[in-house]
ModelCIF file with pLDDT and N, C-alpha, C, O atoms, coordinates in Angstrom:
data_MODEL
#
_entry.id   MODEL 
#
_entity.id                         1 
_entity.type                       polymer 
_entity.pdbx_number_of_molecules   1 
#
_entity_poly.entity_id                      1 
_entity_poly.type                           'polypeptide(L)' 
_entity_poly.nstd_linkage                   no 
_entity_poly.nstd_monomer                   no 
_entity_poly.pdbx_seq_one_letter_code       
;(UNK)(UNK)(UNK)(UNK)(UNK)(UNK)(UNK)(UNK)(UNK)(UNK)(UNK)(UNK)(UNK)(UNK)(UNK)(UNK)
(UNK)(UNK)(UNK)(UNK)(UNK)(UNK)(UNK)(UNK)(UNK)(UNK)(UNK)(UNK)(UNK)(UNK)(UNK)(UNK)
(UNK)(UNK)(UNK)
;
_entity_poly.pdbx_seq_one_letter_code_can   XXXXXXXXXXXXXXXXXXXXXXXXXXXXXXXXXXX 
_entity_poly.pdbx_strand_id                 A 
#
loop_
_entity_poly_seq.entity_id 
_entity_poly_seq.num 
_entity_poly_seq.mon_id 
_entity_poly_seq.hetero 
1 1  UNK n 
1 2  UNK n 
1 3  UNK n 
1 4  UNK n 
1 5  UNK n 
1 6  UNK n 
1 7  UNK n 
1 8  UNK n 
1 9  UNK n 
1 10 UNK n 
1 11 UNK n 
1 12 UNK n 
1 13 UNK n 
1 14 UNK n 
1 15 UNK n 
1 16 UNK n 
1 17 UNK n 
1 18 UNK n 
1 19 UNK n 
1 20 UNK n 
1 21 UNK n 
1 22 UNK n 
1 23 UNK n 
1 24 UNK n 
1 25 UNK n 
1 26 UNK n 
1 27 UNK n 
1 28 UNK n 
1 29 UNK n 
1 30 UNK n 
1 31 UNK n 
1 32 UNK n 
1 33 UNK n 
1 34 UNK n 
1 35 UNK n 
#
_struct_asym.id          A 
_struct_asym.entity_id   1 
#
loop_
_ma_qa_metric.id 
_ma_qa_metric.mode 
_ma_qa_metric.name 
_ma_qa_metric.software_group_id 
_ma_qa_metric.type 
1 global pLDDT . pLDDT 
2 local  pLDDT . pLDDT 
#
_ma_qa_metric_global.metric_id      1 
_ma_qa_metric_global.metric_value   95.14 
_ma_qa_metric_global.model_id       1 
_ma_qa_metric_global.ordinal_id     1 
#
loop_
_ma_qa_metric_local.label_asym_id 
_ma_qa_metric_local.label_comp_id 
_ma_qa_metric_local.label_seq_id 
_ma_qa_metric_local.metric_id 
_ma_qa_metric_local.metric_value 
_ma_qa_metric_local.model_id 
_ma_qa_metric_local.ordinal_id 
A UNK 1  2 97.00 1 1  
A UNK 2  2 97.00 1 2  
A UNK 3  2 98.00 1 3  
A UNK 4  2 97.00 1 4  
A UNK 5  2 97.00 1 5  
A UNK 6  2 97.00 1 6  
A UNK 7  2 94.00 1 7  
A UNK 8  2 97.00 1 8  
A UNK 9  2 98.00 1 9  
A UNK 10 2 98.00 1 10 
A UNK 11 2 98.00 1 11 
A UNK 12 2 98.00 1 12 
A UNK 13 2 98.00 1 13 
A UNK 14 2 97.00 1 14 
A UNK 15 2 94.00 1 15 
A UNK 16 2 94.00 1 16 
A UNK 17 2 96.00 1 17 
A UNK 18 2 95.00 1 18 
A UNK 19 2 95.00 1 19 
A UNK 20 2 96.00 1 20 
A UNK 21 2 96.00 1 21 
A UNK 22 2 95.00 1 22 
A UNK 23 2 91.00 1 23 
A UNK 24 2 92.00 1 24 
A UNK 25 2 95.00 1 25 
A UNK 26 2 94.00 1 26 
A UNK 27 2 90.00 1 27 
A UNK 28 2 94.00 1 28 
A UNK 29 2 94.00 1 29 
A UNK 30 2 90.00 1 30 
A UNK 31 2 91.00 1 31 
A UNK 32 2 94.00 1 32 
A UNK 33 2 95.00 1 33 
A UNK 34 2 95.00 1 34 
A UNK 35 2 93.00 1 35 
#
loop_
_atom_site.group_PDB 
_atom_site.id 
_atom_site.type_symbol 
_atom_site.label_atom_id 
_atom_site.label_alt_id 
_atom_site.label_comp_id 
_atom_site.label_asym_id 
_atom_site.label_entity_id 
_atom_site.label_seq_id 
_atom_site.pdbx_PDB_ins_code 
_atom_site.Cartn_x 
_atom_site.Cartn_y 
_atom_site.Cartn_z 
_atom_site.occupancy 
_atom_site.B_iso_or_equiv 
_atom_site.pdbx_formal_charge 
_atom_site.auth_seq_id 
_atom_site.auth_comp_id 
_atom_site.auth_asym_id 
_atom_site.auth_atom_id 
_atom_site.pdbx_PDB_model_num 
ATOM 1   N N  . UNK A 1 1  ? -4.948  0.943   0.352   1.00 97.00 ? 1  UNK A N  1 
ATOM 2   C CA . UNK A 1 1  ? -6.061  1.845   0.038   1.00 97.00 ? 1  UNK A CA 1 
ATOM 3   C C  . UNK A 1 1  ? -6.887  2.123   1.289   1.00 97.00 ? 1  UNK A C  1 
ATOM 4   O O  . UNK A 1 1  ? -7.429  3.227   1.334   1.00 97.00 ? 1  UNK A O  1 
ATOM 5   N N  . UNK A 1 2  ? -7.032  1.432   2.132   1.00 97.00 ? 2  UNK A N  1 
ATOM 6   C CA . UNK A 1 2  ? -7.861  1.216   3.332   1.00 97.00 ? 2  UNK A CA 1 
ATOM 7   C C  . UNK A 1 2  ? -7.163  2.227   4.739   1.00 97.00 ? 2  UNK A C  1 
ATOM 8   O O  . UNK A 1 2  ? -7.681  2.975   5.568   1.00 97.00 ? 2  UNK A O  1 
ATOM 9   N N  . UNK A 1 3  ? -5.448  1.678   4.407   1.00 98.00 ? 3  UNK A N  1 
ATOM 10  C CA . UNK A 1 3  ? -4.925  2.792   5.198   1.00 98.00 ? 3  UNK A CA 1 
ATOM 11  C C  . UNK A 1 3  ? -4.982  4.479   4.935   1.00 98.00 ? 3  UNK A C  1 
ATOM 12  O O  . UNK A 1 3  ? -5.441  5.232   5.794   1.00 98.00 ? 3  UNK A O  1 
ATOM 13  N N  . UNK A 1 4  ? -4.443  4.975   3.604   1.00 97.00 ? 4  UNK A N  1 
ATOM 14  C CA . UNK A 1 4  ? -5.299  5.524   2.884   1.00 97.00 ? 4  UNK A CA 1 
ATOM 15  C C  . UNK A 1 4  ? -6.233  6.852   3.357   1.00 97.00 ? 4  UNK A C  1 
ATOM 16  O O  . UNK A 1 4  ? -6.056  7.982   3.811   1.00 97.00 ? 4  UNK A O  1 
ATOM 17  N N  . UNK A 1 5  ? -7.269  6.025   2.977   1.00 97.00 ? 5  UNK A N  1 
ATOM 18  C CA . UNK A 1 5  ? -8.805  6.067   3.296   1.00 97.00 ? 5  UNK A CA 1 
ATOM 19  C C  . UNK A 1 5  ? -9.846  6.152   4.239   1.00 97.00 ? 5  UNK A C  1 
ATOM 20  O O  . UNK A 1 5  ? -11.005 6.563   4.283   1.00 97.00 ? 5  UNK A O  1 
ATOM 21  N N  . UNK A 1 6  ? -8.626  5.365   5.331   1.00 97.00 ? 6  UNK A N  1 
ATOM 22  C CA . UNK A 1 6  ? -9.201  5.667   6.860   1.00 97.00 ? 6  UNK A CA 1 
ATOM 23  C C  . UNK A 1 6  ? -8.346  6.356   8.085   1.00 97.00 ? 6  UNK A C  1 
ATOM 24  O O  . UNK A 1 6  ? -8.565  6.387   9.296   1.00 97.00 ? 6  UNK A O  1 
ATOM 25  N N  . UNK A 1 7  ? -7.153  6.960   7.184   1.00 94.00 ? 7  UNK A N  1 
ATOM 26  C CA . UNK A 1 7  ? -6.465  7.963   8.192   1.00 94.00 ? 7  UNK A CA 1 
ATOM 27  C C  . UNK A 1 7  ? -5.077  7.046   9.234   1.00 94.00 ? 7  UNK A C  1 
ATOM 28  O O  . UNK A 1 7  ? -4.578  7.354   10.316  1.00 94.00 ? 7  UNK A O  1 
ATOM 29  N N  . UNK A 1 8  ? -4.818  5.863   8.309   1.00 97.00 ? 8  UNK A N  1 
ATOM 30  C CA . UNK A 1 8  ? -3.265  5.347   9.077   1.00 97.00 ? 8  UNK A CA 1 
ATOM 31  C C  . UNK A 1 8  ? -2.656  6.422   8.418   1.00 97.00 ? 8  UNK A C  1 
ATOM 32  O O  . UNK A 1 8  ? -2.917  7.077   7.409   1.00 97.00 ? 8  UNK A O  1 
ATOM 33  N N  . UNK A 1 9  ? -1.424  6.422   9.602   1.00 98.00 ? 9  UNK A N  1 
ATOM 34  C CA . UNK A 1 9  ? -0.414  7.237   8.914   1.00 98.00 ? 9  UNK A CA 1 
ATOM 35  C C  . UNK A 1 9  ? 0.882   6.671   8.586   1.00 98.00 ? 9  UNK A C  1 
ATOM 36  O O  . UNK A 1 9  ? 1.853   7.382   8.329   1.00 98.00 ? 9  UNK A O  1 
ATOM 37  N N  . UNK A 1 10 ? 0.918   5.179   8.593   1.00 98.00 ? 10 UNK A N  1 
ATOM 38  C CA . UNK A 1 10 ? 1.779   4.917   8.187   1.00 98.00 ? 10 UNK A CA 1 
ATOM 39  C C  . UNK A 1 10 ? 1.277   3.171   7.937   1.00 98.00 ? 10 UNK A C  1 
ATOM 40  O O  . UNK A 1 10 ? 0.337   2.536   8.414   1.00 98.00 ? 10 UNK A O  1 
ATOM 41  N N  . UNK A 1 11 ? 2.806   2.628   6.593   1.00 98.00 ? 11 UNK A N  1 
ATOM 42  C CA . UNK A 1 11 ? 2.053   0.972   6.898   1.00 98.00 ? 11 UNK A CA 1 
ATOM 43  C C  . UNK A 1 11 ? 3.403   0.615   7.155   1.00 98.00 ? 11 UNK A C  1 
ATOM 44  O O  . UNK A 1 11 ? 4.236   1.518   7.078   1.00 98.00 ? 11 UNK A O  1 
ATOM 45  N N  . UNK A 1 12 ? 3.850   -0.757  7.502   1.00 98.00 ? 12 UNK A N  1 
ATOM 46  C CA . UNK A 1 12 ? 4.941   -0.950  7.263   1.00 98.00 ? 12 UNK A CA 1 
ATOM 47  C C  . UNK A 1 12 ? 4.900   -2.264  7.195   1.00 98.00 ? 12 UNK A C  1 
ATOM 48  O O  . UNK A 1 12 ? 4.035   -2.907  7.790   1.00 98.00 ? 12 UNK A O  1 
ATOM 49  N N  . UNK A 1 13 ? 5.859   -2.830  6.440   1.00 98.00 ? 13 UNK A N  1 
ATOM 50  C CA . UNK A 1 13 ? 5.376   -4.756  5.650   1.00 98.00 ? 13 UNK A CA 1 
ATOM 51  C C  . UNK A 1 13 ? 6.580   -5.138  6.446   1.00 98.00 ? 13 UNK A C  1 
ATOM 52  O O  . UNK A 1 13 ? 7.442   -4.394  6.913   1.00 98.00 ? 13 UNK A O  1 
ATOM 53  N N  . UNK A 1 14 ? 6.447   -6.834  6.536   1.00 97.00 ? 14 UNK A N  1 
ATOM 54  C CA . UNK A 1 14 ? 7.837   -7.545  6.556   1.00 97.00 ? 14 UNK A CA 1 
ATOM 55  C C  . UNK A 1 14 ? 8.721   -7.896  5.792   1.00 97.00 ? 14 UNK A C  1 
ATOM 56  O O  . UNK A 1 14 ? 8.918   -7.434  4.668   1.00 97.00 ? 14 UNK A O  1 
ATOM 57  N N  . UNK A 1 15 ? 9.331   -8.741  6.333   1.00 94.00 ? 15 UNK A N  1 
ATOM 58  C CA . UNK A 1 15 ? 10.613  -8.712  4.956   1.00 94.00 ? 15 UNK A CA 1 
ATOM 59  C C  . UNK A 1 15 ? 9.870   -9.695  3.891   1.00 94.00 ? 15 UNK A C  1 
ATOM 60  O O  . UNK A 1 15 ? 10.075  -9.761  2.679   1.00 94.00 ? 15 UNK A O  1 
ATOM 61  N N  . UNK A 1 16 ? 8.846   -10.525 4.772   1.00 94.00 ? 16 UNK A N  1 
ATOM 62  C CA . UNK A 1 16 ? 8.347   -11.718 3.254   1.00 94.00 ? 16 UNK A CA 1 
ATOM 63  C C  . UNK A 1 16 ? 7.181   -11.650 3.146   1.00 94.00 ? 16 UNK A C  1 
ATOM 64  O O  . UNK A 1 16 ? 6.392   -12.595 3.111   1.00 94.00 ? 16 UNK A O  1 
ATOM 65  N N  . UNK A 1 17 ? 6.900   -10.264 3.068   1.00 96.00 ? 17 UNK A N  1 
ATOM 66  C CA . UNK A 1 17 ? 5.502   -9.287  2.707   1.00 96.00 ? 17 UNK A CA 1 
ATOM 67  C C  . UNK A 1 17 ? 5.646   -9.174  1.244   1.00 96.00 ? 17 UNK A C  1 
ATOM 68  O O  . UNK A 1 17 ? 6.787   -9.190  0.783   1.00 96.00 ? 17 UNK A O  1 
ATOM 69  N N  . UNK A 1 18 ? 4.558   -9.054  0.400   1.00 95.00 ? 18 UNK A N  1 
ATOM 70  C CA . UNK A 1 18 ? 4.621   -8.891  -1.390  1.00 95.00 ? 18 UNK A CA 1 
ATOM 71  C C  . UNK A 1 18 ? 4.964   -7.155  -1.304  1.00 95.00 ? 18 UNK A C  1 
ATOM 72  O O  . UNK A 1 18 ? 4.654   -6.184  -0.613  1.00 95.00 ? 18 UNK A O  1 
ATOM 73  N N  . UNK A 1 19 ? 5.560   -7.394  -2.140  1.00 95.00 ? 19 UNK A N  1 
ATOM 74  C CA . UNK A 1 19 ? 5.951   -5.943  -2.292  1.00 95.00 ? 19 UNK A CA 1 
ATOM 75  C C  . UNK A 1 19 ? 4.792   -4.767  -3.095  1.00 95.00 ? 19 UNK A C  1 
ATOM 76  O O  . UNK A 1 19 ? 4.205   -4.818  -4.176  1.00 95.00 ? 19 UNK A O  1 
ATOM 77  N N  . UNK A 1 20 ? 4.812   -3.803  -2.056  1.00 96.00 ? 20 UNK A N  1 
ATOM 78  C CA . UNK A 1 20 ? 3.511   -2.812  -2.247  1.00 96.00 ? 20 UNK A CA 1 
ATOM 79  C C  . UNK A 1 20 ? 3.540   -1.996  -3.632  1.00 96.00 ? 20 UNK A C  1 
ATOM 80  O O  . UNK A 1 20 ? 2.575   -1.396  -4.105  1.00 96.00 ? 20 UNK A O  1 
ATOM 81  N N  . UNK A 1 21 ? 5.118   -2.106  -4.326  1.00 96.00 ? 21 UNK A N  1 
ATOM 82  C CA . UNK A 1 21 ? 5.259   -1.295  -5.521  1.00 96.00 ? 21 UNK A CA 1 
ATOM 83  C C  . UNK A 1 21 ? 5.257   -2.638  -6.585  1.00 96.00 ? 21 UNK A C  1 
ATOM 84  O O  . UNK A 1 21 ? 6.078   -2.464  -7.486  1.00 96.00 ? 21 UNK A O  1 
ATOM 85  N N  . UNK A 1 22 ? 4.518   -3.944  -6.686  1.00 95.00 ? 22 UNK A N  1 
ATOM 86  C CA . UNK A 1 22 ? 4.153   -4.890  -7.897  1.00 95.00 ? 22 UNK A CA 1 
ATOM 87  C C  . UNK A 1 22 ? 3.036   -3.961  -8.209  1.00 95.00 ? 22 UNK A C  1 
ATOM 88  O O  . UNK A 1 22 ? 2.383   -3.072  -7.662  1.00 95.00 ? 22 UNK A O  1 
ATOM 89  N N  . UNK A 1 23 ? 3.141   -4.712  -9.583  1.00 91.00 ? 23 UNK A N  1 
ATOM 90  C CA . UNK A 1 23 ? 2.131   -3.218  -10.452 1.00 91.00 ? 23 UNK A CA 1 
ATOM 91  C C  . UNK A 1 23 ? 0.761   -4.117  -10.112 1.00 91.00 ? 23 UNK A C  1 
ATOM 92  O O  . UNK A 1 23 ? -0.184  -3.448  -10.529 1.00 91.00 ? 23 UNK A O  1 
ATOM 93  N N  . UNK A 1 24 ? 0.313   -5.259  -9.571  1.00 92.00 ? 24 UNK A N  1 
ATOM 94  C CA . UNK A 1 24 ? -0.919  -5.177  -8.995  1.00 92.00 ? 24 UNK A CA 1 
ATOM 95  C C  . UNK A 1 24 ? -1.603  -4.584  -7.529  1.00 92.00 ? 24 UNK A C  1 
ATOM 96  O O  . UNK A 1 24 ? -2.715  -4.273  -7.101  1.00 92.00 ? 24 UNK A O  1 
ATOM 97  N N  . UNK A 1 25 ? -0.515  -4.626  -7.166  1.00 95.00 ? 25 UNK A N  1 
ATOM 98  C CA . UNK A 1 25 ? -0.386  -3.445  -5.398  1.00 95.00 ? 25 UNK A CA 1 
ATOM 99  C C  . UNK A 1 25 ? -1.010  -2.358  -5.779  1.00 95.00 ? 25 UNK A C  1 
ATOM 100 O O  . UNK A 1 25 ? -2.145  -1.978  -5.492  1.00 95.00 ? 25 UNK A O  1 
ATOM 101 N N  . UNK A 1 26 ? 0.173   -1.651  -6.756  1.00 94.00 ? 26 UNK A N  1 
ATOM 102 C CA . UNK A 1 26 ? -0.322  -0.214  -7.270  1.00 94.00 ? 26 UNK A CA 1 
ATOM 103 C C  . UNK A 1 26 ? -1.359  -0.366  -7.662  1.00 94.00 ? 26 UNK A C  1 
ATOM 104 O O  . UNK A 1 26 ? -2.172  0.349   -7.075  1.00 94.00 ? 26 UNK A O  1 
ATOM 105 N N  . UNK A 1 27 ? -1.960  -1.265  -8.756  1.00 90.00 ? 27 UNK A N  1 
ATOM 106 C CA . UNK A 1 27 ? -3.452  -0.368  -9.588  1.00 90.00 ? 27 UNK A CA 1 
ATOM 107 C C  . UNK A 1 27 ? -4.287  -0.795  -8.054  1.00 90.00 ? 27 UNK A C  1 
ATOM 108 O O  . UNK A 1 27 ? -5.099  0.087   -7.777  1.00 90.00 ? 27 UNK A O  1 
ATOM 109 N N  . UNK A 1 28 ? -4.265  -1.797  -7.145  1.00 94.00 ? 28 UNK A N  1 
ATOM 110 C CA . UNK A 1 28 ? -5.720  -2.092  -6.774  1.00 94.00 ? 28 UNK A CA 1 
ATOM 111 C C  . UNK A 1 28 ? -5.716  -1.105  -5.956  1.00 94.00 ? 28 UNK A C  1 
ATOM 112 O O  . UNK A 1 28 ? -6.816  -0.604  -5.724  1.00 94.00 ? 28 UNK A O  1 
ATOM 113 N N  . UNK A 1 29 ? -4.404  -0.476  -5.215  1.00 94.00 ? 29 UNK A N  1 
ATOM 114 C CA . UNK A 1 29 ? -4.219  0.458   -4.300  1.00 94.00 ? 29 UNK A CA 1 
ATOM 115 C C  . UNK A 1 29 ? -4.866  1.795   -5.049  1.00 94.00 ? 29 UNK A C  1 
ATOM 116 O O  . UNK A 1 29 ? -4.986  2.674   -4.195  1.00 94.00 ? 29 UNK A O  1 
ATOM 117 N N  . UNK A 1 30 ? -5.167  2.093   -5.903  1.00 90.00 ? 30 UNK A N  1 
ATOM 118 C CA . UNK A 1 30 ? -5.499  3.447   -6.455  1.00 90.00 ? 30 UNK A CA 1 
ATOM 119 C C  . UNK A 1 30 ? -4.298  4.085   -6.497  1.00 90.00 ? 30 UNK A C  1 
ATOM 120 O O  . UNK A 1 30 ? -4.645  5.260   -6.379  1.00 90.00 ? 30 UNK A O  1 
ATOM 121 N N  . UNK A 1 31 ? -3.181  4.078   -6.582  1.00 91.00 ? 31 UNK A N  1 
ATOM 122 C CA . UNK A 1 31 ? -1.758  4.609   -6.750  1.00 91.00 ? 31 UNK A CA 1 
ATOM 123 C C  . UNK A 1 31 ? -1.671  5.210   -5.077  1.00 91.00 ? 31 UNK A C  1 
ATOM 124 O O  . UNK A 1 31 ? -1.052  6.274   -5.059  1.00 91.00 ? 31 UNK A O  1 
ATOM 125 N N  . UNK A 1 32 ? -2.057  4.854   -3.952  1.00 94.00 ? 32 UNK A N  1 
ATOM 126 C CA . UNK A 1 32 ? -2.054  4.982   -2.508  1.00 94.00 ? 32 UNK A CA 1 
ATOM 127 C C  . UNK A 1 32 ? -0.654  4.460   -2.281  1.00 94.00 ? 32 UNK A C  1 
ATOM 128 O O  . UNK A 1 32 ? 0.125   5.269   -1.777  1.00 94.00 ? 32 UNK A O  1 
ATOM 129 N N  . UNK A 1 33 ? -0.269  3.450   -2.516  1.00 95.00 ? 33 UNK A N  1 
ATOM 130 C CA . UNK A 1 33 ? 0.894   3.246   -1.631  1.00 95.00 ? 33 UNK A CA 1 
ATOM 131 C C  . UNK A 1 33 ? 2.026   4.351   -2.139  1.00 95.00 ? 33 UNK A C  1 
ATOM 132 O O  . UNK A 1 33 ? 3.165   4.215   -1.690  1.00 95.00 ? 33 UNK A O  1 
ATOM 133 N N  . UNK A 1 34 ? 1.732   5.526   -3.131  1.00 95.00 ? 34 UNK A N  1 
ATOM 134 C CA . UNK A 1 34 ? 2.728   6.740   -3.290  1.00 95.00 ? 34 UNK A CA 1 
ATOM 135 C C  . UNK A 1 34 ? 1.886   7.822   -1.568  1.00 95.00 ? 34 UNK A C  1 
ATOM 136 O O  . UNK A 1 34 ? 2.273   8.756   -0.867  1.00 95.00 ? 34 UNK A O  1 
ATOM 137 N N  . UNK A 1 35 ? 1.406   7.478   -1.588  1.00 93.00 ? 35 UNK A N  1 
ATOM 138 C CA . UNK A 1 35 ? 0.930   8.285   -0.504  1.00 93.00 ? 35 UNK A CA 1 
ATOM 139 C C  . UNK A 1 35 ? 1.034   8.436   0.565   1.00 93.00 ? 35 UNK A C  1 
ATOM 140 O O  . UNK A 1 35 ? 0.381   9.313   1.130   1.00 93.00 ? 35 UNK A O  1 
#
């Protein structure tokens, strides 16, 4: 949401990063990580 919000243009996780599409990613993200 923060990337988002403050103009990253990109994110990118590691491999033993939580995954950005768990449905708590999505809601806290505001549905951002489709973005």
């Amino acid at each position: 949401r923060a990337a988002a919000g403050l103009g990253a243009d990109a994110v990118l996780v590691s491999e033993r990063c939580a995954d950005p599409l768990y449905r708590r990613s999505v809601r806290v993200s505001m549905g951002t990580v489709f973005q």
